[in-house]
PDB file of N, CA and C in Angstrom:
ATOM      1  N   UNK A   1     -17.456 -16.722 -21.053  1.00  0.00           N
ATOM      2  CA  UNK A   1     -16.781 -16.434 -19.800  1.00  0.00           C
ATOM      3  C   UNK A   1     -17.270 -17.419 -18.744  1.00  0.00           C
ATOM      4  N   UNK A   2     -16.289 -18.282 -18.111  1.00  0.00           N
ATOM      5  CA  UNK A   2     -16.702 -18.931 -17.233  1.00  0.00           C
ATOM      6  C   UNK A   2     -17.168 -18.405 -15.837  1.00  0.00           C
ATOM      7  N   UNK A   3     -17.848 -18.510 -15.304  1.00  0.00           N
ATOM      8  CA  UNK A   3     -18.941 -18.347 -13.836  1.00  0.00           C
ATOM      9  C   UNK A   3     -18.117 -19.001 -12.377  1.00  0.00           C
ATOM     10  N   UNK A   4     -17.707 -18.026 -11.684  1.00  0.00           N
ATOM     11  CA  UNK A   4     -17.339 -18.121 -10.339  1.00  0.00           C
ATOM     12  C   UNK A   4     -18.022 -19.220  -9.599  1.00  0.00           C
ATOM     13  N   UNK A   5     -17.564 -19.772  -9.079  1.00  0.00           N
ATOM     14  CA  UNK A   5     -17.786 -21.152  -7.986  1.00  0.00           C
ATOM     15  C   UNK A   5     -17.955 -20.597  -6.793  1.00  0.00           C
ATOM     16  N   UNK A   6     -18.914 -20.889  -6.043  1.00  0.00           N
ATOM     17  CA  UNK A   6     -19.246 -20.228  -4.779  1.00  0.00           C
ATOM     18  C   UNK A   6     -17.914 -20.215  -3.764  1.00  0.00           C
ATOM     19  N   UNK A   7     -17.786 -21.929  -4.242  1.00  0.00           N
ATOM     20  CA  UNK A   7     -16.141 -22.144  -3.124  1.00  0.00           C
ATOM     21  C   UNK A   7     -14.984 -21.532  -3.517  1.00  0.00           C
ATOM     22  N   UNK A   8     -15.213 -20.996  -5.107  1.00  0.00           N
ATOM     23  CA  UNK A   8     -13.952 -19.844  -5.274  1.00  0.00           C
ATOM     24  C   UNK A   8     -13.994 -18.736  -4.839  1.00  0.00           C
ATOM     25  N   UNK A   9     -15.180 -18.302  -4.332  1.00  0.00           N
ATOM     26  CA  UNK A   9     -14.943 -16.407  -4.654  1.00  0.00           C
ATOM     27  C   UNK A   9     -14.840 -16.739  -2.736  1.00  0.00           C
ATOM     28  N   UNK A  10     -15.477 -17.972  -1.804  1.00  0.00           N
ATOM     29  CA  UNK A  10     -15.621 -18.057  -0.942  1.00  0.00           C
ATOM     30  C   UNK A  10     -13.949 -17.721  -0.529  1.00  0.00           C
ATOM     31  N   UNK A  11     -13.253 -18.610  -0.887  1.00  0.00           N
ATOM     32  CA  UNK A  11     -11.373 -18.887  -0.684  1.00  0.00           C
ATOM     33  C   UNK A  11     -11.121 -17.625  -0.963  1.00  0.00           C
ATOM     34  N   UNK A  12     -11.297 -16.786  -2.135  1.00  0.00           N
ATOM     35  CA  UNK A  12     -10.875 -15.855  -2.442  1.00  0.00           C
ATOM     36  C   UNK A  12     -11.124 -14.246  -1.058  1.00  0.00           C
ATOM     37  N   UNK A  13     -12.142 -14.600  -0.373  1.00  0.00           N
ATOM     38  CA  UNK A  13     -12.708 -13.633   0.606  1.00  0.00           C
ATOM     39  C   UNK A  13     -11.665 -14.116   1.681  1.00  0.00           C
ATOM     40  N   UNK A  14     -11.789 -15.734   2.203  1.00  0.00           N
ATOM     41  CA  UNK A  14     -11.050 -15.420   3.210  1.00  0.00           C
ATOM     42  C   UNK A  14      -9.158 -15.518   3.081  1.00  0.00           C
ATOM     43  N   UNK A  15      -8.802 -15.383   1.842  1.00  0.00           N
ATOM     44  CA  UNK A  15      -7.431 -15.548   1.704  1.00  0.00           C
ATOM     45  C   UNK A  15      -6.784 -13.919   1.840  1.00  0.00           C
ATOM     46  N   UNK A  16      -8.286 -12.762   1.406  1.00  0.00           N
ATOM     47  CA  UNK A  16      -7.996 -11.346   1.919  1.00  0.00           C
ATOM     48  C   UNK A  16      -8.125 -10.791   3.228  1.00  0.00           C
ATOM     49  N   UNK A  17      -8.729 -11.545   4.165  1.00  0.00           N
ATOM     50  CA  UNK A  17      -9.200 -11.764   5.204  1.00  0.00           C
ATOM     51  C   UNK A  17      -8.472 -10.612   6.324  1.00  0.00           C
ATOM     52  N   UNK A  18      -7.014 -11.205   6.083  1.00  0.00           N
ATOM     53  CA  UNK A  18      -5.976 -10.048   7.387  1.00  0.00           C
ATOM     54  C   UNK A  18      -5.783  -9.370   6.754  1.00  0.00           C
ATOM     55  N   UNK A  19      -5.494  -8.950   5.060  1.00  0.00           N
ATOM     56  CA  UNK A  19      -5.343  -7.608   4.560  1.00  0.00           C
ATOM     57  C   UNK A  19      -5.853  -6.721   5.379  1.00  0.00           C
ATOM     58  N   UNK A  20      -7.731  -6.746   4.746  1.00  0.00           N
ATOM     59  CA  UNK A  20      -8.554  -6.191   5.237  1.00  0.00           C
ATOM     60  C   UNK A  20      -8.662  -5.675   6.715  1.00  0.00           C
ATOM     61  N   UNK A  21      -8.273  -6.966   7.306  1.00  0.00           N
ATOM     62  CA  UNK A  21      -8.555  -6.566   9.037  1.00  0.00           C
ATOM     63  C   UNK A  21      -7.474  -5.814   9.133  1.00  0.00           C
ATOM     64  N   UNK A  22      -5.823  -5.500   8.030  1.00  0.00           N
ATOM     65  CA  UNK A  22      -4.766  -4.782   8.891  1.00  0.00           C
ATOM     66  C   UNK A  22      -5.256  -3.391   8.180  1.00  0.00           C
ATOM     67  N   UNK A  23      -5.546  -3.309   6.872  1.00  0.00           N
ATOM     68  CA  UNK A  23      -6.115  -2.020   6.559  1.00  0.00           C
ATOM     69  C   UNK A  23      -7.239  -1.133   7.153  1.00  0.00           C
ATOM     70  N   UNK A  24      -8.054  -1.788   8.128  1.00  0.00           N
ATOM     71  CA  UNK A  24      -9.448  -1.349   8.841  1.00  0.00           C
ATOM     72  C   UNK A  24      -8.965  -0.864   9.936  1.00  0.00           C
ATOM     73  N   UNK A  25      -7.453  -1.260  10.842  1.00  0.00           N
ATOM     74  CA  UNK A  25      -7.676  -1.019  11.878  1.00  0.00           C
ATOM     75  C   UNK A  25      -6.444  -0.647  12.598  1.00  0.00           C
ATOM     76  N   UNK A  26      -5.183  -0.345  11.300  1.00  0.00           N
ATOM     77  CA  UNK A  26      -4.220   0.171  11.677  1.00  0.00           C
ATOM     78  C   UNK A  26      -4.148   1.405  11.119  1.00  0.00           C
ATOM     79  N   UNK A  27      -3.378   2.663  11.579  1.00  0.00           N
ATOM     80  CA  UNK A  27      -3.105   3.980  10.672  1.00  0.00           C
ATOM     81  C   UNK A  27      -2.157   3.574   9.730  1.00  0.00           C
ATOM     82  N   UNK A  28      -2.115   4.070   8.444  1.00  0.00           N
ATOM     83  CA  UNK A  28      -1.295   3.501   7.291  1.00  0.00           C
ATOM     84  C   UNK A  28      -1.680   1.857   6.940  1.00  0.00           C
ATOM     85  N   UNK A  29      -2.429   1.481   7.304  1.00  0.00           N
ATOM     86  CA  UNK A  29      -2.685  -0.092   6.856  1.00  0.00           C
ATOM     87  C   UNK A  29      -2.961  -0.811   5.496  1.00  0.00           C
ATOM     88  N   UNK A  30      -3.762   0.613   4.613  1.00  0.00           N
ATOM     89  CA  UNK A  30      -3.407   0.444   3.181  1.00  0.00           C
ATOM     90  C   UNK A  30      -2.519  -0.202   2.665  1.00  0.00           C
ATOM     91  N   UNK A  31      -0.847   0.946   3.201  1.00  0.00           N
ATOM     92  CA  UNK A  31       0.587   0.592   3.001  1.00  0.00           C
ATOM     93  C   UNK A  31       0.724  -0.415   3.202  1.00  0.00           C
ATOM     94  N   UNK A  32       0.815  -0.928   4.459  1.00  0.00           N
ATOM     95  CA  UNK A  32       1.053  -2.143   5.049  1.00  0.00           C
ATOM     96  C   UNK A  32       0.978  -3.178   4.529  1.00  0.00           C
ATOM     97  N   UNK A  33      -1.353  -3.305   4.290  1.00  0.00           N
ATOM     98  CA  UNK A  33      -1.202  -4.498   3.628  1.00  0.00           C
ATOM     99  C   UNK A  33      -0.863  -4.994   2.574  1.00  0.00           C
ATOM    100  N   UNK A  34      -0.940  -3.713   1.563  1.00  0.00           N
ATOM    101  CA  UNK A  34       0.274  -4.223   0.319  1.00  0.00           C
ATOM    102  C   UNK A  34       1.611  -4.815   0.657  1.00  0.00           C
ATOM    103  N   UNK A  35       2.342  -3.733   1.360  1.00  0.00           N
ATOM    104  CA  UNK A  35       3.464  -4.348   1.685  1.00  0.00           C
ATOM    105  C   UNK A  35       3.865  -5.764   1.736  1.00  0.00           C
ATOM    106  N   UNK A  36       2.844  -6.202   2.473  1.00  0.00           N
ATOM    107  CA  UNK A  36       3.138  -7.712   3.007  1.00  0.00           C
ATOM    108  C   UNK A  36       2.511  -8.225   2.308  1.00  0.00           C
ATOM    109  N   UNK A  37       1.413  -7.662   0.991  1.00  0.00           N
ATOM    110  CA  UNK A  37       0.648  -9.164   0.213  1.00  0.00           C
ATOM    111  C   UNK A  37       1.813  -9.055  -0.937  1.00  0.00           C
ATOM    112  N   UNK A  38       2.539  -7.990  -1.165  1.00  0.00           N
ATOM    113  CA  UNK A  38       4.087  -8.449  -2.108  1.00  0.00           C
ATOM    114  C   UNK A  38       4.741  -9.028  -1.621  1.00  0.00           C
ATOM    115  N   UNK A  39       5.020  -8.890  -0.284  1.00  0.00           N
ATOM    116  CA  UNK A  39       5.657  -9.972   0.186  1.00  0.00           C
ATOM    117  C   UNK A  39       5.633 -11.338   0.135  1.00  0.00           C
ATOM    118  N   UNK A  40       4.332 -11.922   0.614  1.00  0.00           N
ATOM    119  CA  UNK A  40       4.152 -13.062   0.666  1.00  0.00           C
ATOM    120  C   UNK A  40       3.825 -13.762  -1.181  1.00  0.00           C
ATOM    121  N   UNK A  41       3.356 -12.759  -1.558  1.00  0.00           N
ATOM    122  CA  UNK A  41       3.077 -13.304  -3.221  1.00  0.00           C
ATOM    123  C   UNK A  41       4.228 -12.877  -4.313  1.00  0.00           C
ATOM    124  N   UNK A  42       5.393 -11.936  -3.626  1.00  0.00           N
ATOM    125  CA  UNK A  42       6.527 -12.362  -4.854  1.00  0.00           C
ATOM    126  C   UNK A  42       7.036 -13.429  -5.326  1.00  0.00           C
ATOM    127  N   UNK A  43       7.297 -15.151  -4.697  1.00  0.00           N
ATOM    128  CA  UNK A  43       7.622 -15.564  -4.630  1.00  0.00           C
ATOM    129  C   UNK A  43       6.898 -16.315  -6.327  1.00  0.00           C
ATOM    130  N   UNK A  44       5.240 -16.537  -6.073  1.00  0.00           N
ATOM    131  CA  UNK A  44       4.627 -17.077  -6.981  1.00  0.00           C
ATOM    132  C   UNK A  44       4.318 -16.237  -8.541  1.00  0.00           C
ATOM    133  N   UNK A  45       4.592 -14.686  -8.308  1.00  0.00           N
ATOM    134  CA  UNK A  45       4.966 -13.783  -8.672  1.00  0.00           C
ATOM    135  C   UNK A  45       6.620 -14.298 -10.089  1.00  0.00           C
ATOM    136  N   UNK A  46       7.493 -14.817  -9.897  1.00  0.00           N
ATOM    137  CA  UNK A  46       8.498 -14.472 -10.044  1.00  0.00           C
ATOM    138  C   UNK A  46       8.076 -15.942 -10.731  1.00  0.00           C
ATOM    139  N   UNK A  47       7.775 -16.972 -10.459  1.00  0.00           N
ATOM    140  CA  UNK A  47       8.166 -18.781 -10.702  1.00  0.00           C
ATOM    141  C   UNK A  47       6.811 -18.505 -12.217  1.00  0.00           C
ATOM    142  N   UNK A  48       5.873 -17.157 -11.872  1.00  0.00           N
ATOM    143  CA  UNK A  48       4.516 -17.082 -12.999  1.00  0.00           C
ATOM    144  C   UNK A  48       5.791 -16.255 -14.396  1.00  0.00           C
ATOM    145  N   UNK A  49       6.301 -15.570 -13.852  1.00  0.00           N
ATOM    146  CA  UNK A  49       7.661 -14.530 -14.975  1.00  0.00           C
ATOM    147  C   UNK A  49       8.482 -15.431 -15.541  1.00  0.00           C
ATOM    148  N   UNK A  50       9.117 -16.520 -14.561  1.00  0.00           N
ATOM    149  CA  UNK A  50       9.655 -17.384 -15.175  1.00  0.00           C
ATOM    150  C   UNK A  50       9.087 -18.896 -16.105  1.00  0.00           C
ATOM    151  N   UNK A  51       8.065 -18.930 -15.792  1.00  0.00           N
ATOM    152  CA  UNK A  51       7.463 -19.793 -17.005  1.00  0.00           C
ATOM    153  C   UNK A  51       6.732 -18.947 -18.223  1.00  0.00           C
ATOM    154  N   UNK A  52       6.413 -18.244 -18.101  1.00  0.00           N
ATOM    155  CA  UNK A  52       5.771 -17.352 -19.413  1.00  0.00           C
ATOM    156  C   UNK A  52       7.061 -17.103 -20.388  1.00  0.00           C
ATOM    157  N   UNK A  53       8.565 -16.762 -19.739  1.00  0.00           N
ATOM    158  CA  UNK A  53       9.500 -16.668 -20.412  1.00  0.00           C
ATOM    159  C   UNK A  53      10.033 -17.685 -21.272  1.00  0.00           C
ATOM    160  N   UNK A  54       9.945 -19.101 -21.020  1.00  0.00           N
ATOM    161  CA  UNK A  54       9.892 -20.621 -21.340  1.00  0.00           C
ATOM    162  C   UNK A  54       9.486 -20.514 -22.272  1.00  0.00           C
ATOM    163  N   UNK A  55       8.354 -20.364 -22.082  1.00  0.00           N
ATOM    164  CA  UNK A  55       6.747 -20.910 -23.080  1.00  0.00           C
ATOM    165  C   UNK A  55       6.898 -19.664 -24.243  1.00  0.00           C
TER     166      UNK A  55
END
């Protein structure tokens, strides 16, 4: 198993960054920030469905 890169798990913290801050500090923000991390990640979501189907 390959070993996490400091600068990966680093990117990885702040790419959750506004989740977190909308889940901490809105009512329903759980919801929310899912909401909008499907949002913004269906896109790469759908282009990952369509090459596995290819291959």
């Amino acid at each position: 198993m390959k070993a996490l890169q400091p600068g990966t798990m680093l990117n990885a913290l702040r790419a959750m960054g506004p989740y977190v801050a909308l889940e901490l500090f809105m009512p329903g923000g759980t919801v929310l920030a899912l909401l909008l991390w499907f949002a913004r990640n269906r896109r790469a979501a759908r282009a990952l469905e369509v090459a596995q189907a290819q291959a």
